[in-house]
PDB file of N, CA and C in Angstrom:
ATOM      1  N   UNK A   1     -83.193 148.906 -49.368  1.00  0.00           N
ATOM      2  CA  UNK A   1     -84.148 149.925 -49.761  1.00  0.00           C
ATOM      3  C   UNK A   1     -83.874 151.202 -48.965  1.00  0.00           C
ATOM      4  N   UNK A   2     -83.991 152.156 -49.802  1.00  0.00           N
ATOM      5  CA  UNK A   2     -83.477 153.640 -49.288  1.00  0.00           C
ATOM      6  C   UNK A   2     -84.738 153.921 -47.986  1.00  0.00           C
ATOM      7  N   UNK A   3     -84.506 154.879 -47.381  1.00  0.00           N
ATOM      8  CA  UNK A   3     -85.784 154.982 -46.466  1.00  0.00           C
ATOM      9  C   UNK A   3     -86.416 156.450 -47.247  1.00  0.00           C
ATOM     10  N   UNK A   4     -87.828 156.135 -46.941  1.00  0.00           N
ATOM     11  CA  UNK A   4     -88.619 157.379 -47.500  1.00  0.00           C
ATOM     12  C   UNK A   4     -88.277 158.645 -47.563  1.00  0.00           C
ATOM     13  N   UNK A   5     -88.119 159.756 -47.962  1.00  0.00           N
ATOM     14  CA  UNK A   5     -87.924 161.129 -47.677  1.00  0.00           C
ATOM     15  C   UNK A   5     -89.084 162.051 -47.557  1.00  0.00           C
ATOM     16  N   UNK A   6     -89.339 163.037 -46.994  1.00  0.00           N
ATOM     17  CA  UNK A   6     -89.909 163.880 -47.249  1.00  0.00           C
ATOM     18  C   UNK A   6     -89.974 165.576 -47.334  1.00  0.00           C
ATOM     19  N   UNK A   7     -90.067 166.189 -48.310  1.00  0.00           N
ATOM     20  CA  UNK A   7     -89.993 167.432 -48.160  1.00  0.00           C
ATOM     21  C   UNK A   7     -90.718 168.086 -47.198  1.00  0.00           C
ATOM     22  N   UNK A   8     -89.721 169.415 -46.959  1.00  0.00           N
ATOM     23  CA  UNK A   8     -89.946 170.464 -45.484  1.00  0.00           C
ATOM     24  C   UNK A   8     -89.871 171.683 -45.816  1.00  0.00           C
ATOM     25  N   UNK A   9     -90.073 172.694 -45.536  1.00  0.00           N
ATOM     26  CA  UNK A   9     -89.686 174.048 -45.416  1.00  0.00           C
ATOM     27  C   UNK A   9     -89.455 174.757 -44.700  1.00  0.00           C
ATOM     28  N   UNK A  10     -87.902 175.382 -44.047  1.00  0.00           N
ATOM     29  CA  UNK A  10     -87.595 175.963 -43.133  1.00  0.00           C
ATOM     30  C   UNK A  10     -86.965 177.206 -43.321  1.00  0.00           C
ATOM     31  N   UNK A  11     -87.405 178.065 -42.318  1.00  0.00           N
ATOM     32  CA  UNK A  11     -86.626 179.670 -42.045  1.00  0.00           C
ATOM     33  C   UNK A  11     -85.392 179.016 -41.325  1.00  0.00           C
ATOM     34  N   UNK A  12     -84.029 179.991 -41.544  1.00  0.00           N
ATOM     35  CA  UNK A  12     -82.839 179.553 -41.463  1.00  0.00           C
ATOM     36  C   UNK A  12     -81.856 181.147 -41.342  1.00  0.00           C
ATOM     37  N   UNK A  13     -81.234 181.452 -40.958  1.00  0.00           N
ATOM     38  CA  UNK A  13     -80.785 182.555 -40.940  1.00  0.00           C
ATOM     39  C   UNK A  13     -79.609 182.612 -42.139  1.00  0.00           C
ATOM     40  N   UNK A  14     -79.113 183.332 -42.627  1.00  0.00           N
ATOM     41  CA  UNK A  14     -78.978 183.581 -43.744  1.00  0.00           C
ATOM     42  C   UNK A  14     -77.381 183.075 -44.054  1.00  0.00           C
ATOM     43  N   UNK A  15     -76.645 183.845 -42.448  1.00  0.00           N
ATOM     44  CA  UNK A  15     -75.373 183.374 -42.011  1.00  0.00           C
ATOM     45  C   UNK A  15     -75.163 181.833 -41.955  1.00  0.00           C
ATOM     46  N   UNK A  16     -76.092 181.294 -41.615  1.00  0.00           N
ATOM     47  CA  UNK A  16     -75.946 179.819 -41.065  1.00  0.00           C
ATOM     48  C   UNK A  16     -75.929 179.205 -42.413  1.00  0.00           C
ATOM     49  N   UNK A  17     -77.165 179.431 -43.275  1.00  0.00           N
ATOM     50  CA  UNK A  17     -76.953 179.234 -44.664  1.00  0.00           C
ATOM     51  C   UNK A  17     -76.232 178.886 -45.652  1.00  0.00           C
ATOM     52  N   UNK A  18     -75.308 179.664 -45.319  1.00  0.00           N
ATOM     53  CA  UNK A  18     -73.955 180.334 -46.072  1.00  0.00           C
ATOM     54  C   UNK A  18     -72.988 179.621 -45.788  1.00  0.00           C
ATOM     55  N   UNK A  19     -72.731 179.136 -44.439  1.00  0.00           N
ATOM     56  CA  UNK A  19     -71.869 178.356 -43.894  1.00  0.00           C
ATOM     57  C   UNK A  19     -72.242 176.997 -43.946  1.00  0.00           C
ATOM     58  N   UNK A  20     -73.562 176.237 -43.987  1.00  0.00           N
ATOM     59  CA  UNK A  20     -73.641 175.345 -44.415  1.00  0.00           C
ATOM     60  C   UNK A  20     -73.743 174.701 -45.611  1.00  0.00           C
ATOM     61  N   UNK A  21     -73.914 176.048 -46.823  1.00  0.00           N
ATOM     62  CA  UNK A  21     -73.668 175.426 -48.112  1.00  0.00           C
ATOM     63  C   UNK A  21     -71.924 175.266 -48.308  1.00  0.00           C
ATOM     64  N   UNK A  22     -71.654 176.018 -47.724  1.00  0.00           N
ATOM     65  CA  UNK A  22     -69.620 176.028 -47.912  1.00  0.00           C
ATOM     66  C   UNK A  22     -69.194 174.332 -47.732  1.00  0.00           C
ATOM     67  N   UNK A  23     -69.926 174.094 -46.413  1.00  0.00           N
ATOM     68  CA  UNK A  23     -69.438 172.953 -45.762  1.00  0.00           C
ATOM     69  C   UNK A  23     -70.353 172.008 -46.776  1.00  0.00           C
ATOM     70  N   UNK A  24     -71.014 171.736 -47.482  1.00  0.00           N
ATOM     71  CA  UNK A  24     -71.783 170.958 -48.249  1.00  0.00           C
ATOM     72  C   UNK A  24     -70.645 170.614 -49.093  1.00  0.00           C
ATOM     73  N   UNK A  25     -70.317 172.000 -50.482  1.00  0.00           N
ATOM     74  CA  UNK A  25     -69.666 171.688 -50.979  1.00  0.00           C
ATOM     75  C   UNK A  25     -68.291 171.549 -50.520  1.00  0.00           C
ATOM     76  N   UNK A  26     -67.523 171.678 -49.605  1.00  0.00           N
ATOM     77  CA  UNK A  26     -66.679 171.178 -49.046  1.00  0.00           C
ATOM     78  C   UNK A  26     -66.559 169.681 -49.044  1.00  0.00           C
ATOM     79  N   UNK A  27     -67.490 169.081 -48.834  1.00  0.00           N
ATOM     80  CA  UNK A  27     -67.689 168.016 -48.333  1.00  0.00           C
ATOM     81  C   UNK A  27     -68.114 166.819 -49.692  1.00  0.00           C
ATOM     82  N   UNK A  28     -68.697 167.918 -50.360  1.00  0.00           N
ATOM     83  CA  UNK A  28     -68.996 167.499 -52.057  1.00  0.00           C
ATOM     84  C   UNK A  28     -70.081 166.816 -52.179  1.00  0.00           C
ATOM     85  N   UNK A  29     -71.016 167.281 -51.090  1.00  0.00           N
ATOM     86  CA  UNK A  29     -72.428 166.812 -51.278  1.00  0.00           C
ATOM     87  C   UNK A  29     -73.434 167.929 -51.242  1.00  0.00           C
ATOM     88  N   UNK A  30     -74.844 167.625 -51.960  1.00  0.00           N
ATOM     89  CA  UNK A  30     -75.704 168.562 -51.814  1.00  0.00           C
ATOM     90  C   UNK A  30     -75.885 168.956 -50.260  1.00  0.00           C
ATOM     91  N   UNK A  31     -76.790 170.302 -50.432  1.00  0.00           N
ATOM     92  CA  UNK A  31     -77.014 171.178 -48.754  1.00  0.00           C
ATOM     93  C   UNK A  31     -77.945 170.271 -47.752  1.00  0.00           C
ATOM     94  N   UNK A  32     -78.997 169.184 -49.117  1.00  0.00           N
ATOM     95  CA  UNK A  32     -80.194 168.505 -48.332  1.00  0.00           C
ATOM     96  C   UNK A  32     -79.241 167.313 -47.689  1.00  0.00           C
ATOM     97  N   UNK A  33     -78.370 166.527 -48.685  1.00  0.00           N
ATOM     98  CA  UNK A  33     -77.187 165.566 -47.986  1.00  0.00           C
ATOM     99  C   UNK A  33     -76.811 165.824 -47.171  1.00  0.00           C
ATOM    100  N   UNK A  34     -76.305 167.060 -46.900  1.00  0.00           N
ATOM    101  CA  UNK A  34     -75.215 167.752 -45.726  1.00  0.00           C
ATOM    102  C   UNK A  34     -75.836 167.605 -44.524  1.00  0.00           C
ATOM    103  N   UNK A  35     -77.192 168.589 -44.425  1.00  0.00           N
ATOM    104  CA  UNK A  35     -78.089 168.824 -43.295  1.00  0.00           C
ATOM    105  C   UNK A  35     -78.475 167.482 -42.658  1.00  0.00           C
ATOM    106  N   UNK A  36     -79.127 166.721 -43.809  1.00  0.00           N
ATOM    107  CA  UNK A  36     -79.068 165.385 -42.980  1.00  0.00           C
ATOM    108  C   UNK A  36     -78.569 164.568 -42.154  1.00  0.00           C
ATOM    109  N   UNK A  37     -77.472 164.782 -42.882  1.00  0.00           N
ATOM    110  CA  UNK A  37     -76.342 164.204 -42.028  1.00  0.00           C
ATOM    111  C   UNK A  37     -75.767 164.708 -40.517  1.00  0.00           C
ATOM    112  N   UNK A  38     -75.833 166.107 -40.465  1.00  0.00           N
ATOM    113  CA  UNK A  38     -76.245 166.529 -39.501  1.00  0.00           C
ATOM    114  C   UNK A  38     -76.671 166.694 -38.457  1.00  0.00           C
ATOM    115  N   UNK A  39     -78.261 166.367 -38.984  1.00  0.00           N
ATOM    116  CA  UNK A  39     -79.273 166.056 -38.254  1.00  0.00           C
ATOM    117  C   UNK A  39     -79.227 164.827 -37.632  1.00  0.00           C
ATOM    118  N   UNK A  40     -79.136 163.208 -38.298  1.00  0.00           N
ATOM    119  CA  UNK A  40     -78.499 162.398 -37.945  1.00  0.00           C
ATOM    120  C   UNK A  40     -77.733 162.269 -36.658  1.00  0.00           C
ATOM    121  N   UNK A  41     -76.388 163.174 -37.045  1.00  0.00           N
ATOM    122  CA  UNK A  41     -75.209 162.988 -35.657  1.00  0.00           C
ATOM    123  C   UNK A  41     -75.545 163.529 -34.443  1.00  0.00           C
ATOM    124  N   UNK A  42     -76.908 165.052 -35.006  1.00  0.00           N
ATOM    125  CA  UNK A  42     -77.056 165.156 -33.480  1.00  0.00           C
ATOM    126  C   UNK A  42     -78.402 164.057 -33.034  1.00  0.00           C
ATOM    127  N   UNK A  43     -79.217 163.830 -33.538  1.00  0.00           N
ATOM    128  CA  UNK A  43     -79.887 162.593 -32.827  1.00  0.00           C
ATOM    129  C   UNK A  43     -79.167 161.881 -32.385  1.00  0.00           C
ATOM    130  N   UNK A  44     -77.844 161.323 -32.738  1.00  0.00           N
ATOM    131  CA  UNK A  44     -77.204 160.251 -32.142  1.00  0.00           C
ATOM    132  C   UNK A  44     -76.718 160.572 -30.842  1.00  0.00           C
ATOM    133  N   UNK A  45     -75.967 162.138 -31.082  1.00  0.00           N
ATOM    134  CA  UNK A  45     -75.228 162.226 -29.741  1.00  0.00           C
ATOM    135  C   UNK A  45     -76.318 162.683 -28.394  1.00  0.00           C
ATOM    136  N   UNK A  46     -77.393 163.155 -28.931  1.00  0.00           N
ATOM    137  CA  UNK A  46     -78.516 163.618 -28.396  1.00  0.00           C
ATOM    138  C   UNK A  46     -78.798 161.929 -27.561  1.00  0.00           C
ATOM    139  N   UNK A  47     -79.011 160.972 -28.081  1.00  0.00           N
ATOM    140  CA  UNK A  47     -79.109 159.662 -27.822  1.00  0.00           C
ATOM    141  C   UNK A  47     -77.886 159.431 -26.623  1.00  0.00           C
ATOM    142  N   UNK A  48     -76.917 159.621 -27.248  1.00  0.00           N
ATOM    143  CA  UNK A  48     -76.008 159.219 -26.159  1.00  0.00           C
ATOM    144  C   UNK A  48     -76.027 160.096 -24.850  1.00  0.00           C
ATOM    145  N   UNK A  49     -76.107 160.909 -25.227  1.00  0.00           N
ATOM    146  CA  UNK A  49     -76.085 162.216 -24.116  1.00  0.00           C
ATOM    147  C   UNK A  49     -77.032 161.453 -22.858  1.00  0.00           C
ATOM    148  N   UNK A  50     -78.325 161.415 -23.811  1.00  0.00           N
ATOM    149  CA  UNK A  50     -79.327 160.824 -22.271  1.00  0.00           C
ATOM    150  C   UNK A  50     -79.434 159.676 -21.709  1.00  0.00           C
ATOM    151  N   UNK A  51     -78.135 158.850 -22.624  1.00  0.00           N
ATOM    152  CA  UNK A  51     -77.852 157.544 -21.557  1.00  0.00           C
ATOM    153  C   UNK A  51     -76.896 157.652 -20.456  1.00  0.00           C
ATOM    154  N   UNK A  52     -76.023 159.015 -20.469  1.00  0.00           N
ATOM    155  CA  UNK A  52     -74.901 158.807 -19.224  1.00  0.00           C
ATOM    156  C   UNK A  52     -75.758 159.026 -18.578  1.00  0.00           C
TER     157      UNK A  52
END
């Protein structure tokens, strides 16, 4: 089972934007896929970070 989602709304600068839709479709997924994923790796490394 997928895990829940929920919609958000965020200010974003316009540049950053731009560069993360590139890398979306780069990548050949939507911007909400992309970000997630994202978001994801830095929780993880964020995780690792405060175990050394």
């Amino acid at each position: 089972m997928k895990p829940l989602k929920e919609k958000i709304s965020i200010t974003i600068d316009s540049d950053i934007l731009e560069k993360l839709k590139e890398m979306a479709e780069y990548d050949d997924r939507s911007l909400s896929q992309y970000i997630n994923i994202i978001l994801k790796q830095h929780i993880k490394d964020e995780k690792a970070d405060t175990k050394s």
